[in-house]
PDB file of N, CA and C in Angstrom:
ATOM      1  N   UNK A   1     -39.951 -16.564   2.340  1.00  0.00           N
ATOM      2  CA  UNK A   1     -38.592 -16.456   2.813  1.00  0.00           C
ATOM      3  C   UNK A   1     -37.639 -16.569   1.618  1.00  0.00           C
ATOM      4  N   UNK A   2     -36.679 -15.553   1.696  1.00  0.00           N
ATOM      5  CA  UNK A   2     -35.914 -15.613   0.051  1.00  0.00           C
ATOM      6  C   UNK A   2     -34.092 -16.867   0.656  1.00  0.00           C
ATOM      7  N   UNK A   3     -34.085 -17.154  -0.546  1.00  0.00           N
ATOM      8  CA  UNK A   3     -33.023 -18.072  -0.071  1.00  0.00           C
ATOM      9  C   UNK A   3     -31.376 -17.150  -0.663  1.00  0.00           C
ATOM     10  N   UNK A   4     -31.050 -17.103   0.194  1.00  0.00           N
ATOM     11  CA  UNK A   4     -29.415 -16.395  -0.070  1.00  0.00           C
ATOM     12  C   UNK A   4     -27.856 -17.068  -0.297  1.00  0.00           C
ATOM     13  N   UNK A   5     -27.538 -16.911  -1.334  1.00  0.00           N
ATOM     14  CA  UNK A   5     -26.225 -18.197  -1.029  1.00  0.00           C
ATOM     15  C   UNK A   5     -25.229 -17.031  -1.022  1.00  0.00           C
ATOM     16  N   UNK A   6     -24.382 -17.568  -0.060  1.00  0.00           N
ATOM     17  CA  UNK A   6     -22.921 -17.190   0.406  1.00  0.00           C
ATOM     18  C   UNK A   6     -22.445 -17.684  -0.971  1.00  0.00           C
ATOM     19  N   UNK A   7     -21.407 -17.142  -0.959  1.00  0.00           N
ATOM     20  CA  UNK A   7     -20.083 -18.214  -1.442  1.00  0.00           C
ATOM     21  C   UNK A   7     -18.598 -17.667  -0.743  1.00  0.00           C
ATOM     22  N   UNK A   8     -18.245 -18.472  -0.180  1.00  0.00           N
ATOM     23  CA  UNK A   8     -17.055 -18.179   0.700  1.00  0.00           C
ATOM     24  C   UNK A   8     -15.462 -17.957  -0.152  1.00  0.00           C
ATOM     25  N   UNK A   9     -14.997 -17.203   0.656  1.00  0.00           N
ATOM     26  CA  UNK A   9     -13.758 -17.009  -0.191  1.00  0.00           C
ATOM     27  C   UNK A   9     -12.703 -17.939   0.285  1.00  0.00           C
ATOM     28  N   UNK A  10     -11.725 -18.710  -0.474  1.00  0.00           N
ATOM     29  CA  UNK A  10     -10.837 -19.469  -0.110  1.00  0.00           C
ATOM     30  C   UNK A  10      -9.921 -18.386   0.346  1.00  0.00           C
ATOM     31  N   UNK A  11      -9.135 -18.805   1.631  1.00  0.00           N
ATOM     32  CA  UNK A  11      -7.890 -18.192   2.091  1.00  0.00           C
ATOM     33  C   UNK A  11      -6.774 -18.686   2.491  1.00  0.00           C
ATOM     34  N   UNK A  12      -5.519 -18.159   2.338  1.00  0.00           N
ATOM     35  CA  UNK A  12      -4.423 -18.873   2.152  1.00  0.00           C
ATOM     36  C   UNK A  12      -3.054 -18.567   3.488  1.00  0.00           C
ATOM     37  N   UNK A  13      -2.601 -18.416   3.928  1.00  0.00           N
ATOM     38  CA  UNK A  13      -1.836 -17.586   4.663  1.00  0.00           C
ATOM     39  C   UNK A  13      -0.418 -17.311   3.497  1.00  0.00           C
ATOM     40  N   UNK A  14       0.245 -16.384   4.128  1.00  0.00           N
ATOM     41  CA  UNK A  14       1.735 -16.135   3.394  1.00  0.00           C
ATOM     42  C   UNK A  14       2.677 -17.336   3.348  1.00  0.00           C
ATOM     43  N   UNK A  15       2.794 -17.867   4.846  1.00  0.00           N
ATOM     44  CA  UNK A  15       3.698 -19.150   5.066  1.00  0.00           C
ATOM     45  C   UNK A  15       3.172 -20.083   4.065  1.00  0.00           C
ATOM     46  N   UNK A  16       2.238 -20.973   4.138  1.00  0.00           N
ATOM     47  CA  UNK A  16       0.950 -22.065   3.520  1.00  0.00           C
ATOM     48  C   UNK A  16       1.634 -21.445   2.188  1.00  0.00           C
ATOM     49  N   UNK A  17       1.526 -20.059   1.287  1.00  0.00           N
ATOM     50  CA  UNK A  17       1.600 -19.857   0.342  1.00  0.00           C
ATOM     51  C   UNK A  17       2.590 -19.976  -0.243  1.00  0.00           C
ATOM     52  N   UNK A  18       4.028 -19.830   0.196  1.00  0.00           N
ATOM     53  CA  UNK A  18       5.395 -20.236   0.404  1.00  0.00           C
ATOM     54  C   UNK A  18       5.845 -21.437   0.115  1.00  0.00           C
ATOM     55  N   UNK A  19       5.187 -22.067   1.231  1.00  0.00           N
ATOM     56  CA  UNK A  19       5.719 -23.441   1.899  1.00  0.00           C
ATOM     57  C   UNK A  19       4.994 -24.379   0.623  1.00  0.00           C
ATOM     58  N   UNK A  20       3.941 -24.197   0.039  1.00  0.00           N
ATOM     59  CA  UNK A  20       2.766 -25.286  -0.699  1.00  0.00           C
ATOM     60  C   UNK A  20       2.326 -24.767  -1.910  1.00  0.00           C
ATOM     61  N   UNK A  21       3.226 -24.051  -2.572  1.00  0.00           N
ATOM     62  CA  UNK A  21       2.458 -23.184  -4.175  1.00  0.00           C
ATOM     63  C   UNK A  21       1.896 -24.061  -4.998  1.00  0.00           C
ATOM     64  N   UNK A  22       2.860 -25.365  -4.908  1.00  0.00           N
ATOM     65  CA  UNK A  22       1.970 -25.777  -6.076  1.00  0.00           C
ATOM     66  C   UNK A  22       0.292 -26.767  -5.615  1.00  0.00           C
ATOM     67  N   UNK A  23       0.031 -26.427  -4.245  1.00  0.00           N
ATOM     68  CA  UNK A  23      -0.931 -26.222  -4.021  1.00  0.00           C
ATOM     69  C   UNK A  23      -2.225 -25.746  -3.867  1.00  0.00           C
ATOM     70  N   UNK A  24      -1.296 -24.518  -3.954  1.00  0.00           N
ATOM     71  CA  UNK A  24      -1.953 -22.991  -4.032  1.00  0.00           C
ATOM     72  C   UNK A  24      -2.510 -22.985  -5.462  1.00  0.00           C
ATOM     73  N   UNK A  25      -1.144 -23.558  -5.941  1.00  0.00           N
ATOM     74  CA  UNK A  25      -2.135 -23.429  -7.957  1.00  0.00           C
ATOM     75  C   UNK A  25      -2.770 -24.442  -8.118  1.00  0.00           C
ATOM     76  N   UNK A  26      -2.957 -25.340  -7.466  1.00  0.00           N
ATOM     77  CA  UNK A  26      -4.009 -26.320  -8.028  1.00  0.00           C
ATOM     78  C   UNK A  26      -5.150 -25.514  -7.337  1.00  0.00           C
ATOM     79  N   UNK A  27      -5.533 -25.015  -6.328  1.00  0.00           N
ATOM     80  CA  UNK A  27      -6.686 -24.023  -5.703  1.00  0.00           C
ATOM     81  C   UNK A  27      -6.870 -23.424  -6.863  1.00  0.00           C
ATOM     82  N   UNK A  28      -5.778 -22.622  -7.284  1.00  0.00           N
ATOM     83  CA  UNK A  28      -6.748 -21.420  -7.894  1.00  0.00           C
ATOM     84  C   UNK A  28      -7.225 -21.704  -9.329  1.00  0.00           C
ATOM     85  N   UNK A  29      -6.241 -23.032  -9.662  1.00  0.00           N
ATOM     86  CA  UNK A  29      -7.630 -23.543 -10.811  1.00  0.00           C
ATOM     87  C   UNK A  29      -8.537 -23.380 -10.571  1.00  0.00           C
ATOM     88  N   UNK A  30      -9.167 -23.927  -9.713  1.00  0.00           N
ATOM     89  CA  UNK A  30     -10.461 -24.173  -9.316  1.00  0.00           C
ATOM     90  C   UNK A  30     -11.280 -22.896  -8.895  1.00  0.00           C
ATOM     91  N   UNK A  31     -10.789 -22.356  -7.858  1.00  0.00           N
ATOM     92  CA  UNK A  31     -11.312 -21.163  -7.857  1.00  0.00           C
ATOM     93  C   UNK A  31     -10.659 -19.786  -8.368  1.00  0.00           C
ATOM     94  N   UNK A  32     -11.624 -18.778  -8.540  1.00  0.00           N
ATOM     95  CA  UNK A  32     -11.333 -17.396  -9.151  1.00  0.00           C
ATOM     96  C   UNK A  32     -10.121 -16.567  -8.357  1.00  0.00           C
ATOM     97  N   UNK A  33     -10.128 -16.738  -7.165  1.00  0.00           N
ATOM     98  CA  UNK A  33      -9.424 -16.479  -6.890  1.00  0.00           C
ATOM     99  C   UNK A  33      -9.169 -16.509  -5.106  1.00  0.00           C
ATOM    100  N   UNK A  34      -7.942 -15.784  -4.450  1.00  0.00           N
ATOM    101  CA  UNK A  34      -7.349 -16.368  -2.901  1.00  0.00           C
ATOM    102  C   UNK A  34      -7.119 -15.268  -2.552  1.00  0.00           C
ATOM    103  N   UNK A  35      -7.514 -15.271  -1.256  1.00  0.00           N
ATOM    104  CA  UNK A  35      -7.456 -14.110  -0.206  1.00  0.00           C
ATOM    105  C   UNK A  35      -6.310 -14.832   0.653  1.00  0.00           C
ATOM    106  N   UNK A  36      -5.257 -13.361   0.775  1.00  0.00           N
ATOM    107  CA  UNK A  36      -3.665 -14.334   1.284  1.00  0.00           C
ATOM    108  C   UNK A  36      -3.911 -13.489   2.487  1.00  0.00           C
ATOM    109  N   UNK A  37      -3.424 -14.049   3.442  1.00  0.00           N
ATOM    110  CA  UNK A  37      -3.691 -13.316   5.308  1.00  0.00           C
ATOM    111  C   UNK A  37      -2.336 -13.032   5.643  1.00  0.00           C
ATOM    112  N   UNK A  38      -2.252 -12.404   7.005  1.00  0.00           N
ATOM    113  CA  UNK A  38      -1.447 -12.690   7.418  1.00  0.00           C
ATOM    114  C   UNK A  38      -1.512 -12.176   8.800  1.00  0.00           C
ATOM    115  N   UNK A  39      -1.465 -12.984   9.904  1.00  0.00           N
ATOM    116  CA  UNK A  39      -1.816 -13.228  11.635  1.00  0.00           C
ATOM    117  C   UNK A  39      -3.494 -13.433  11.164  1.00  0.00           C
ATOM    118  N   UNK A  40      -3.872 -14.145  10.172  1.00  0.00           N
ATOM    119  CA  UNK A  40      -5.358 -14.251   9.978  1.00  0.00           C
ATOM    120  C   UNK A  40      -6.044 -12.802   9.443  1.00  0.00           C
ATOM    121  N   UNK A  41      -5.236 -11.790   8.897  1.00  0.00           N
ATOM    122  CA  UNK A  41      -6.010 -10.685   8.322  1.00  0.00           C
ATOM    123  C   UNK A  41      -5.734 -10.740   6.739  1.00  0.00           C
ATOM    124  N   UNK A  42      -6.529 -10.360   6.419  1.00  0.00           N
ATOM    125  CA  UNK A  42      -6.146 -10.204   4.306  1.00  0.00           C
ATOM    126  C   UNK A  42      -5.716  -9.420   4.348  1.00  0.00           C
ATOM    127  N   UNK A  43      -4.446  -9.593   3.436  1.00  0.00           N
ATOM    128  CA  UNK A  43      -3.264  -8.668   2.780  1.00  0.00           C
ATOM    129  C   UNK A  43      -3.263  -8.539   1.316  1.00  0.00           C
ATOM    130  N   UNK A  44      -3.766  -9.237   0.383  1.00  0.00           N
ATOM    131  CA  UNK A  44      -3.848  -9.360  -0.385  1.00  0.00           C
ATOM    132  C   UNK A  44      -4.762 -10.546  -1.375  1.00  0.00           C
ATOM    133  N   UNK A  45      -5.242 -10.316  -2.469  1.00  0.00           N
ATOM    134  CA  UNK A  45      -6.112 -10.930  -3.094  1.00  0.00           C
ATOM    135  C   UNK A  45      -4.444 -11.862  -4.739  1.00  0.00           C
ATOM    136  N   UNK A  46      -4.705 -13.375  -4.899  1.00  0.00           N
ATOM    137  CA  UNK A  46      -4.199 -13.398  -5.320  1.00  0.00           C
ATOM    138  C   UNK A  46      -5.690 -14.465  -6.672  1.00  0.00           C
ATOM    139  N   UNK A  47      -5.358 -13.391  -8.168  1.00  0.00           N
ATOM    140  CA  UNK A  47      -6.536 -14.099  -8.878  1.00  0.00           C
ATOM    141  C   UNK A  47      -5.684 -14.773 -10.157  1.00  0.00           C
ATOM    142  N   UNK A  48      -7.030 -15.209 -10.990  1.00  0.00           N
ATOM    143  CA  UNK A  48      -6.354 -16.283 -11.508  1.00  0.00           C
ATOM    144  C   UNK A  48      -5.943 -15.355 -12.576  1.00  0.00           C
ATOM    145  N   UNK A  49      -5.120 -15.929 -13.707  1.00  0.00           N
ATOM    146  CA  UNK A  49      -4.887 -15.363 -15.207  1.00  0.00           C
ATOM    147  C   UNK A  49      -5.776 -15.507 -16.011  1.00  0.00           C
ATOM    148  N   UNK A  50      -6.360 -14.622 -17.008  1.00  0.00           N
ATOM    149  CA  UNK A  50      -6.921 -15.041 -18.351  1.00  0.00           C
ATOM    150  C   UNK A  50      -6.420 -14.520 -19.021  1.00  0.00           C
ATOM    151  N   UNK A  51      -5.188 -15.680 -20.417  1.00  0.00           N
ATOM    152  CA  UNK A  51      -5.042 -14.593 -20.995  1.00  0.00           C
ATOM    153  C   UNK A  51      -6.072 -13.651 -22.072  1.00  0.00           C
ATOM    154  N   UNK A  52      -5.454 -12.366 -22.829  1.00  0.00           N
ATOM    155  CA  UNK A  52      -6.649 -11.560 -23.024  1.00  0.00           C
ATOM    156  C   UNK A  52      -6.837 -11.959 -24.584  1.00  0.00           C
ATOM    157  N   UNK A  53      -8.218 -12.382 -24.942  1.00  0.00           N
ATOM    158  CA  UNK A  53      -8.334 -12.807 -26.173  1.00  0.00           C
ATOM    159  C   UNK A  53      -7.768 -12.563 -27.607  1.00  0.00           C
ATOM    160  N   UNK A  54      -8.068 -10.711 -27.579  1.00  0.00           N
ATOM    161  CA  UNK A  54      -7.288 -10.344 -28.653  1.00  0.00           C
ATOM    162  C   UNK A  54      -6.373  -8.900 -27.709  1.00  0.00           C
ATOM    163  N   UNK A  55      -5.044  -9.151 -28.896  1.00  0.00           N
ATOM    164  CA  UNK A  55      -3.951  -8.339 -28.202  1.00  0.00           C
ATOM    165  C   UNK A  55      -4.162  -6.922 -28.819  1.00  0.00           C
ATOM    166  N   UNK A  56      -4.143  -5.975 -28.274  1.00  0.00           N
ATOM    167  CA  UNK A  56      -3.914  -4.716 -29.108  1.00  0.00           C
ATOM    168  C   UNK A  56      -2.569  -4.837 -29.820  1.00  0.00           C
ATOM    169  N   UNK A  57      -3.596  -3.902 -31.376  1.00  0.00           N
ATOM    170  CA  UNK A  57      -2.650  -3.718 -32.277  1.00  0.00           C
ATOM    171  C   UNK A  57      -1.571  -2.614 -32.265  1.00  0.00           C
ATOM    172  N   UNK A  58       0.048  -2.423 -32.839  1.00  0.00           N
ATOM    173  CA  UNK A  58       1.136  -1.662 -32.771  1.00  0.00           C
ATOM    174  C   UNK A  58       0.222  -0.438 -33.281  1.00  0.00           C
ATOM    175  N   UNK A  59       0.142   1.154 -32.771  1.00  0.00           N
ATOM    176  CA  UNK A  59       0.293   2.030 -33.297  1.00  0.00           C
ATOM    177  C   UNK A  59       1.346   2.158 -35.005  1.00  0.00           C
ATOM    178  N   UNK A  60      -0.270   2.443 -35.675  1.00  0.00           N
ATOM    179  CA  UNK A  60      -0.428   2.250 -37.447  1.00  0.00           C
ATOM    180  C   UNK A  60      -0.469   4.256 -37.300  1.00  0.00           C
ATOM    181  N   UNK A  61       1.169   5.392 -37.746  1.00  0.00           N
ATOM    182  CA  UNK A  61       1.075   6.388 -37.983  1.00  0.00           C
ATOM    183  C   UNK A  61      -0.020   6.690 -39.499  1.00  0.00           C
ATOM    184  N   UNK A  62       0.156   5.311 -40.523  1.00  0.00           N
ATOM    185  CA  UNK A  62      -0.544   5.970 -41.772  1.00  0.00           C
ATOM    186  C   UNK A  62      -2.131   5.717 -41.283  1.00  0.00           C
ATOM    187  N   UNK A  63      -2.619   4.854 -40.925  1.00  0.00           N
ATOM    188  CA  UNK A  63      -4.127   4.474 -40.329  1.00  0.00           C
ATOM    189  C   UNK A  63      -4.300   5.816 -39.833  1.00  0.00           C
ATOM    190  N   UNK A  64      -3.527   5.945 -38.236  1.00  0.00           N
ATOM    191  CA  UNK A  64      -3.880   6.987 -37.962  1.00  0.00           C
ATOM    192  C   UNK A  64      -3.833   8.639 -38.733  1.00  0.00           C
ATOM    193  N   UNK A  65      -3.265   8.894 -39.688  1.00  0.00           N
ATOM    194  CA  UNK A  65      -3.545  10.040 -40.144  1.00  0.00           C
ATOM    195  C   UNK A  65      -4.980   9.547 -41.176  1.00  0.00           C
ATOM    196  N   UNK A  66      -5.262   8.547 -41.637  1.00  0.00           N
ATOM    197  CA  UNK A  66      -6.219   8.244 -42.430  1.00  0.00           C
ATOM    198  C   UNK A  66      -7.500   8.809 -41.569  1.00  0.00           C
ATOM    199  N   UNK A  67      -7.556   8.154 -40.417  1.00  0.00           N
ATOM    200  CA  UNK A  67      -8.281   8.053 -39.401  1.00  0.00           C
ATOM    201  C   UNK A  67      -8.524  10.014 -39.130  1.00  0.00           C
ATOM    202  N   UNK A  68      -7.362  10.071 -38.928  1.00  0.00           N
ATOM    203  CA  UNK A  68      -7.852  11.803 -38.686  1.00  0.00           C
ATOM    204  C   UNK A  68      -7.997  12.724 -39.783  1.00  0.00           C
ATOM    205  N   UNK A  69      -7.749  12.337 -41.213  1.00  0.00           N
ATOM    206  CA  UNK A  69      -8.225  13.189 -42.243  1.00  0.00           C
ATOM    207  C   UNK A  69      -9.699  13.031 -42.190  1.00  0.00           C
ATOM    208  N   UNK A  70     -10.009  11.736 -41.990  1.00  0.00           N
ATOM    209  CA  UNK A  70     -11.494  11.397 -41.948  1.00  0.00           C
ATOM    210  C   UNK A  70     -12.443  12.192 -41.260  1.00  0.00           C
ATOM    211  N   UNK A  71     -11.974  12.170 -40.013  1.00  0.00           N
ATOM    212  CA  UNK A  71     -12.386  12.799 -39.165  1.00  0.00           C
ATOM    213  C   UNK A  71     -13.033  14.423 -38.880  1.00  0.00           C
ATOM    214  N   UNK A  72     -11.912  15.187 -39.667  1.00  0.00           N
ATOM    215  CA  UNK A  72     -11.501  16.314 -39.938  1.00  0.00           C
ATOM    216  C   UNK A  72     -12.021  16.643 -41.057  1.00  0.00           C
ATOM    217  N   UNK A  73     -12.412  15.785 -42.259  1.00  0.00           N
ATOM    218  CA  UNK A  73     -13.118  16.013 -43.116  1.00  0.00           C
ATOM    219  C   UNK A  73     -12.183  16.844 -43.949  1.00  0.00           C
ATOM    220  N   UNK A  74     -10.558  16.569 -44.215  1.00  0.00           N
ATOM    221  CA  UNK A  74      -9.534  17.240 -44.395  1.00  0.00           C
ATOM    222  C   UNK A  74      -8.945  18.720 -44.665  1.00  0.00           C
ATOM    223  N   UNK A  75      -9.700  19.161 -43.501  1.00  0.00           N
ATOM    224  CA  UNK A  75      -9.107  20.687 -42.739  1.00  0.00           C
ATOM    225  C   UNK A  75      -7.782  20.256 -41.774  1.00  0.00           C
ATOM    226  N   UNK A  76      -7.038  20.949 -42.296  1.00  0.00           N
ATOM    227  CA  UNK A  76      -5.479  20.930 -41.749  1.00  0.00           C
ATOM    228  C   UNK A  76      -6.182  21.903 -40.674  1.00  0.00           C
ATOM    229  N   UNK A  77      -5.261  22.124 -39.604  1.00  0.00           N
ATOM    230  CA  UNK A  77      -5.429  22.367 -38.122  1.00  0.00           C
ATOM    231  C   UNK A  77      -4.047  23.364 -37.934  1.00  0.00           C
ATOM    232  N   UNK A  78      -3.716  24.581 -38.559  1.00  0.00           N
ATOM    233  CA  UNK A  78      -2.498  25.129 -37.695  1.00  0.00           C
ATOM    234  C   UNK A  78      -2.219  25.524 -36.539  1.00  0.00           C
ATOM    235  N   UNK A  79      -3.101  25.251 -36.030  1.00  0.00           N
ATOM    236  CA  UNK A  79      -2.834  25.742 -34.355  1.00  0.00           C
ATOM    237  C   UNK A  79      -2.132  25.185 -33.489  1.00  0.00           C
ATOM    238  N   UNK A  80      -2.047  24.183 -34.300  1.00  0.00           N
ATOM    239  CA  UNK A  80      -1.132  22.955 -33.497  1.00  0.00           C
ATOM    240  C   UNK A  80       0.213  23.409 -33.414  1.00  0.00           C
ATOM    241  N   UNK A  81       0.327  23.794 -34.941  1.00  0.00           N
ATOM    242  CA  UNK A  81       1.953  24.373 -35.474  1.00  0.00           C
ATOM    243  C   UNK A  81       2.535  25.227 -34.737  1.00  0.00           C
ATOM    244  N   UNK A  82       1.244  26.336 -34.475  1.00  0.00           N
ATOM    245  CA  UNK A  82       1.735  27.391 -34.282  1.00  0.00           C
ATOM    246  C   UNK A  82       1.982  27.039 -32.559  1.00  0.00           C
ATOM    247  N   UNK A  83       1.670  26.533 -31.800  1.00  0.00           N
ATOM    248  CA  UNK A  83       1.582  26.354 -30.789  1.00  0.00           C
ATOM    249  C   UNK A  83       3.040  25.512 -30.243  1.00  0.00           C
ATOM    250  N   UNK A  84       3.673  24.585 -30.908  1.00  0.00           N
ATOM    251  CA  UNK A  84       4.647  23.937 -30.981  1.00  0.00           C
ATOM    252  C   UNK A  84       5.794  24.797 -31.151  1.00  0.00           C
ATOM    253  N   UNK A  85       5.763  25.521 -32.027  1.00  0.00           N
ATOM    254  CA  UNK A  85       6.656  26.665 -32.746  1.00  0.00           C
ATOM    255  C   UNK A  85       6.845  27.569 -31.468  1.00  0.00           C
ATOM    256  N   UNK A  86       5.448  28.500 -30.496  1.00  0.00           N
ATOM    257  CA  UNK A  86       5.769  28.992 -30.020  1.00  0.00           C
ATOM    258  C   UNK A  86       6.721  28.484 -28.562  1.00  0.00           C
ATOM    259  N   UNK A  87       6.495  27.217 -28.373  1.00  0.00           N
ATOM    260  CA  UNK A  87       7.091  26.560 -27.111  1.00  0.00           C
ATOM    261  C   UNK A  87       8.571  26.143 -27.333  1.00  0.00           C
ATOM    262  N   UNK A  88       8.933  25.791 -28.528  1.00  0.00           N
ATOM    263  CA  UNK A  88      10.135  25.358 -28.686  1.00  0.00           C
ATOM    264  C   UNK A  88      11.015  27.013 -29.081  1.00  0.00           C
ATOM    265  N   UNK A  89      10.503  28.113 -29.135  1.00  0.00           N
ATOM    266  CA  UNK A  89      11.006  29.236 -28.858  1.00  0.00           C
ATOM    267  C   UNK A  89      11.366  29.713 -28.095  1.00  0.00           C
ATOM    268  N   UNK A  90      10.157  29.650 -26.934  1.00  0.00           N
ATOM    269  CA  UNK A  90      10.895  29.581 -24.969  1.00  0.00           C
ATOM    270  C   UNK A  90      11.952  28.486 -24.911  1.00  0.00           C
ATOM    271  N   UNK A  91      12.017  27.789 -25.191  1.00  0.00           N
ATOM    272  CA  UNK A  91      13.436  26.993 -25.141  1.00  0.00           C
ATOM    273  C   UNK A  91      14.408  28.088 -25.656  1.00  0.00           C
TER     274      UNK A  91
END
């Protein structure tokens, strides 16, 4: 016989969530996260924060052309030009 564990989801109502937040946040320390109801149906999932370890870095224009000479094995690309050129002409 295999053994199965539940794990139940904590749930909160809208009012309860209102009325008792800083209740609500001591819950969701604890757990991952709260299923919010409302007349007893889920409306929404409310989870916890992590913030994210590392932040993305600002768009680097010289990296990135480094990055694409590399790439390119430094063959310039006019098609691009020409393609730009022809659109800002229909204008």
């Amino acid at each position: 016989m295999k053994h199965v564990s539940l794990t139940l989801m904590k749930t909160i109502s809208i009012r309860e969530l209102r009325q008792n937040w800083p209740e609500a946040e001591s819950l969701l320390s604890v757990e991952n996260e709260i299923i919010i109801t409302r007349d007893s149906k889920p409306v929404a999932k409310l989870i916890r924060y992590v913030k994210p370890e590392s932040i993305r870095k600002r768009f680097d224009p010289v990296a990135h052309g480094k990055w694409q000479k590399k790439l390119s094995g430094g063959k310039v690309t006019h098609w691009v030009d020409q393609g730009l050129l022809a659109e800002r002409e229909e204008r």
